[in-house]
C-alpha atoms as a PDB file:
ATOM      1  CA  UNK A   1       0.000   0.000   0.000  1.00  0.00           C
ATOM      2  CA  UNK A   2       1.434   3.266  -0.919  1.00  0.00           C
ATOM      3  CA  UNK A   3       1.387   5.557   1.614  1.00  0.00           C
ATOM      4  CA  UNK A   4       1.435   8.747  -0.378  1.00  0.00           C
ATOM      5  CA  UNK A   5      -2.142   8.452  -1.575  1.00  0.00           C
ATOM      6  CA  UNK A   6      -3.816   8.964   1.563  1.00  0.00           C
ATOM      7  CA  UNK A   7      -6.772   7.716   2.367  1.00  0.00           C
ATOM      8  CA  UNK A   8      -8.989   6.159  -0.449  1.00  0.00           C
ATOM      9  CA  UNK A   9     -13.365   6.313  -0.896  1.00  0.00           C
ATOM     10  CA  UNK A  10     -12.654   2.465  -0.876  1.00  0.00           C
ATOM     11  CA  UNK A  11     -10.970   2.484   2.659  1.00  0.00           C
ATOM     12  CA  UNK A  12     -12.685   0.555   5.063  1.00  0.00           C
ATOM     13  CA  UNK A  13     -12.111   0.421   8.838  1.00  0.00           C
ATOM     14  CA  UNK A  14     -12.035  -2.493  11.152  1.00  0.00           C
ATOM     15  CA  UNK A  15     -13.221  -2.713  14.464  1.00  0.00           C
ATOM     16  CA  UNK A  16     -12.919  -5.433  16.579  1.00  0.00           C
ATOM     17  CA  UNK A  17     -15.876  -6.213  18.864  1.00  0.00           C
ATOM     18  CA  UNK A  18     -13.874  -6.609  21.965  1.00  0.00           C
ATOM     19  CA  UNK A  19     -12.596  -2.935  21.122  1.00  0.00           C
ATOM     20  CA  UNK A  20     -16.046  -1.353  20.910  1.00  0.00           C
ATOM     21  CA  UNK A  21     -17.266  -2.897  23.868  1.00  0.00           C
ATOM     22  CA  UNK A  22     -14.398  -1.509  26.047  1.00  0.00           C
ATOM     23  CA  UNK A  23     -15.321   2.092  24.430  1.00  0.00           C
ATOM     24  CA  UNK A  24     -18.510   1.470  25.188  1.00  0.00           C
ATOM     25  CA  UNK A  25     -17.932   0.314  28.680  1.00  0.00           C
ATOM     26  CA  UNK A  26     -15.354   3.362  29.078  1.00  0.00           C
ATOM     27  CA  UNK A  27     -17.747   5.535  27.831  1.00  0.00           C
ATOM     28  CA  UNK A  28     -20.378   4.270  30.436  1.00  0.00           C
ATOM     29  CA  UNK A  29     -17.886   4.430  32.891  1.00  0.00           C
ATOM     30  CA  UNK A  30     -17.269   8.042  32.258  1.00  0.00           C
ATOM     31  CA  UNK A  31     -20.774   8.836  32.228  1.00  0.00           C
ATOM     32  CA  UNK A  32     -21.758   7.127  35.246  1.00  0.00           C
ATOM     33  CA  UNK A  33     -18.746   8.814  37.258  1.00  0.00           C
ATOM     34  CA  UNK A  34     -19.489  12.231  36.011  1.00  0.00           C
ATOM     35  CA  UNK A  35     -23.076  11.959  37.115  1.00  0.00           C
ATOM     36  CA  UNK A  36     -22.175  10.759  40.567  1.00  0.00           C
ATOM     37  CA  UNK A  37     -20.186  13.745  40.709  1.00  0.00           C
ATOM     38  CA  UNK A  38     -22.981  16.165  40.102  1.00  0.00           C
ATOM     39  CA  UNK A  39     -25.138  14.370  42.433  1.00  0.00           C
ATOM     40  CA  UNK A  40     -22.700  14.568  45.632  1.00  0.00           C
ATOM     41  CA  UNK A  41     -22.334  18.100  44.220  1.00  0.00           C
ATOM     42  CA  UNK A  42     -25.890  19.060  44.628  1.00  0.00           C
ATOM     43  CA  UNK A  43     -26.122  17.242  47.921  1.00  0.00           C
ATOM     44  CA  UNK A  44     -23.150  18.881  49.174  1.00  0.00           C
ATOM     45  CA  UNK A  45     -24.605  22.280  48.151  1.00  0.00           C
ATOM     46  CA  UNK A  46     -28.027  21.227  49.643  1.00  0.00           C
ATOM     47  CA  UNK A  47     -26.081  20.716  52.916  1.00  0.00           C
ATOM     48  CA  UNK A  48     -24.693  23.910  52.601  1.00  0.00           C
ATOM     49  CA  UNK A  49     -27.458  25.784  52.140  1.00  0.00           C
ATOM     50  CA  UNK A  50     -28.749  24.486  55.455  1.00  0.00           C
ATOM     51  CA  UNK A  51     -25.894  25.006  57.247  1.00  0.00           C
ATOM     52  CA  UNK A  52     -25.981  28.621  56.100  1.00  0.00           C
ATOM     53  CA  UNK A  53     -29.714  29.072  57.205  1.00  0.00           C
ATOM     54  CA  UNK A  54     -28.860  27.588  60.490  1.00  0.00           C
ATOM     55  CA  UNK A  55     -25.747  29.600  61.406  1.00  0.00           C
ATOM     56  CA  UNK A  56     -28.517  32.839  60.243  1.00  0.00           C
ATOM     57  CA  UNK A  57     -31.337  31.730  62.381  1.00  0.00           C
ATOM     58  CA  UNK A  58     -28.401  30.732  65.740  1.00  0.00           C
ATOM     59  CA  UNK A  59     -26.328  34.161  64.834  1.00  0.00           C
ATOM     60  CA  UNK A  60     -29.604  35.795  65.503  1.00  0.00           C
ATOM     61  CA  UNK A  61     -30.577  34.396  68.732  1.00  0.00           C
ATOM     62  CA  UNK A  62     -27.009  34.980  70.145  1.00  0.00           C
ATOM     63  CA  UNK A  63     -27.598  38.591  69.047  1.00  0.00           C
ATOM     64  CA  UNK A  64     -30.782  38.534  71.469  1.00  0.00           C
ATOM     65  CA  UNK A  65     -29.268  36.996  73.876  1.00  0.00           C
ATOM     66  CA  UNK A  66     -26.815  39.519  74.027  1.00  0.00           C
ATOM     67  CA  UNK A  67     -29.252  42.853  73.826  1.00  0.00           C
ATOM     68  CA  UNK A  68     -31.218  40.665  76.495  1.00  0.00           C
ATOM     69  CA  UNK A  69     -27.502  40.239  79.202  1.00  0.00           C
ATOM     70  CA  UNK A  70     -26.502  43.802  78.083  1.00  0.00           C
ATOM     71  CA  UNK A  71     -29.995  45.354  79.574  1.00  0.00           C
ATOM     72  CA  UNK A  72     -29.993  42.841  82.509  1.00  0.00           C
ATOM     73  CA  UNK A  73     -26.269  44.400  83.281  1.00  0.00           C
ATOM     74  CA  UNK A  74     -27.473  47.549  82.978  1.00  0.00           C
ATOM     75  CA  UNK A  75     -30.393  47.212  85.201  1.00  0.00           C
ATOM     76  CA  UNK A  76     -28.013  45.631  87.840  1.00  0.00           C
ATOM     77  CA  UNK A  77     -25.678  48.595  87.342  1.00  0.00           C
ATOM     78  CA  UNK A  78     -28.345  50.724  87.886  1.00  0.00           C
ATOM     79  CA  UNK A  79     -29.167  48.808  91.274  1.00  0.00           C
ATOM     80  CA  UNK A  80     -25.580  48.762  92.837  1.00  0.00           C
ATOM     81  CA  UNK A  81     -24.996  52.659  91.925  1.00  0.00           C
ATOM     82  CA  UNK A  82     -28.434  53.470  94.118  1.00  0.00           C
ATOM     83  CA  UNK A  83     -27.404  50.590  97.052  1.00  0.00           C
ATOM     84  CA  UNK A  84     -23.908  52.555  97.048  1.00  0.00           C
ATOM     85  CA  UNK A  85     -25.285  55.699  96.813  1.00  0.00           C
ATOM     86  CA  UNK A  86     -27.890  54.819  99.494  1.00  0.00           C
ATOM     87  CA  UNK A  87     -25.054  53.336 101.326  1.00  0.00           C
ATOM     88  CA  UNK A  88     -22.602  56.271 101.364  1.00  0.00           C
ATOM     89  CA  UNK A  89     -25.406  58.678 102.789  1.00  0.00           C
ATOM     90  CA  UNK A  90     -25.770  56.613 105.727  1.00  0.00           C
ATOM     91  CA  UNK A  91     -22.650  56.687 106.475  1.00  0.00           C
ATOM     92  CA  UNK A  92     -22.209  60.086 106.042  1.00  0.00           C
ATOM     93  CA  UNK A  93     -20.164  60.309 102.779  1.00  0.00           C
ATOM     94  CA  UNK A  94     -22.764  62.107 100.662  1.00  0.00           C
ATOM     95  CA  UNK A  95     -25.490  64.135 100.824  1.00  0.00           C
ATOM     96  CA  UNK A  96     -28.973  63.379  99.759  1.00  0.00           C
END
């Protein structure tokens, strides 16, 4: 065969059956990885997304439960400064 021609309308190709079935199963291989891929890959993201809503919804009861100390702290301040104040005029210390 003469190289130099190229290749001619009367060409014909050979497969081998063994050879197309291991494409095939390749190509099913591929396939089936790739969509267990994008499955985890959604569920992942699913996760996520709940995770996210979760840390929202606990960020904003800590923030709450911090206005709710911060005014309990304050009330107690206000408490001790009128018990010392109350305090320091018995004893003398200030006037009422």
């Amino acid at each position: 065969m003469d190289m130099s021609k190229g290749i001619s309308e009367s060409a014909t190709v050979h497969i081998s059956v063994a050879m197309l079935l291991k494409v095939g199963f390749l190509v099913a291989v591929v396939t089936g990885g790739w969509y267990q891929a994008q499955m985890q890959f959604a569920n992942i993201e699913a996760r996520l997304n709940d995770l996210h809503d979760e840390v929202v919804v606990l960020s904003s009861k800590v923030a709450k439960m911090e206005a709710e100390h911060i005014e309990e702290l304050e009330h107690h301040n206000e408490e001790l400064i009128e018990t010392n104040r109350s305090l320091m005029q018995r004893l003398g210390l200030k006037k009422p």
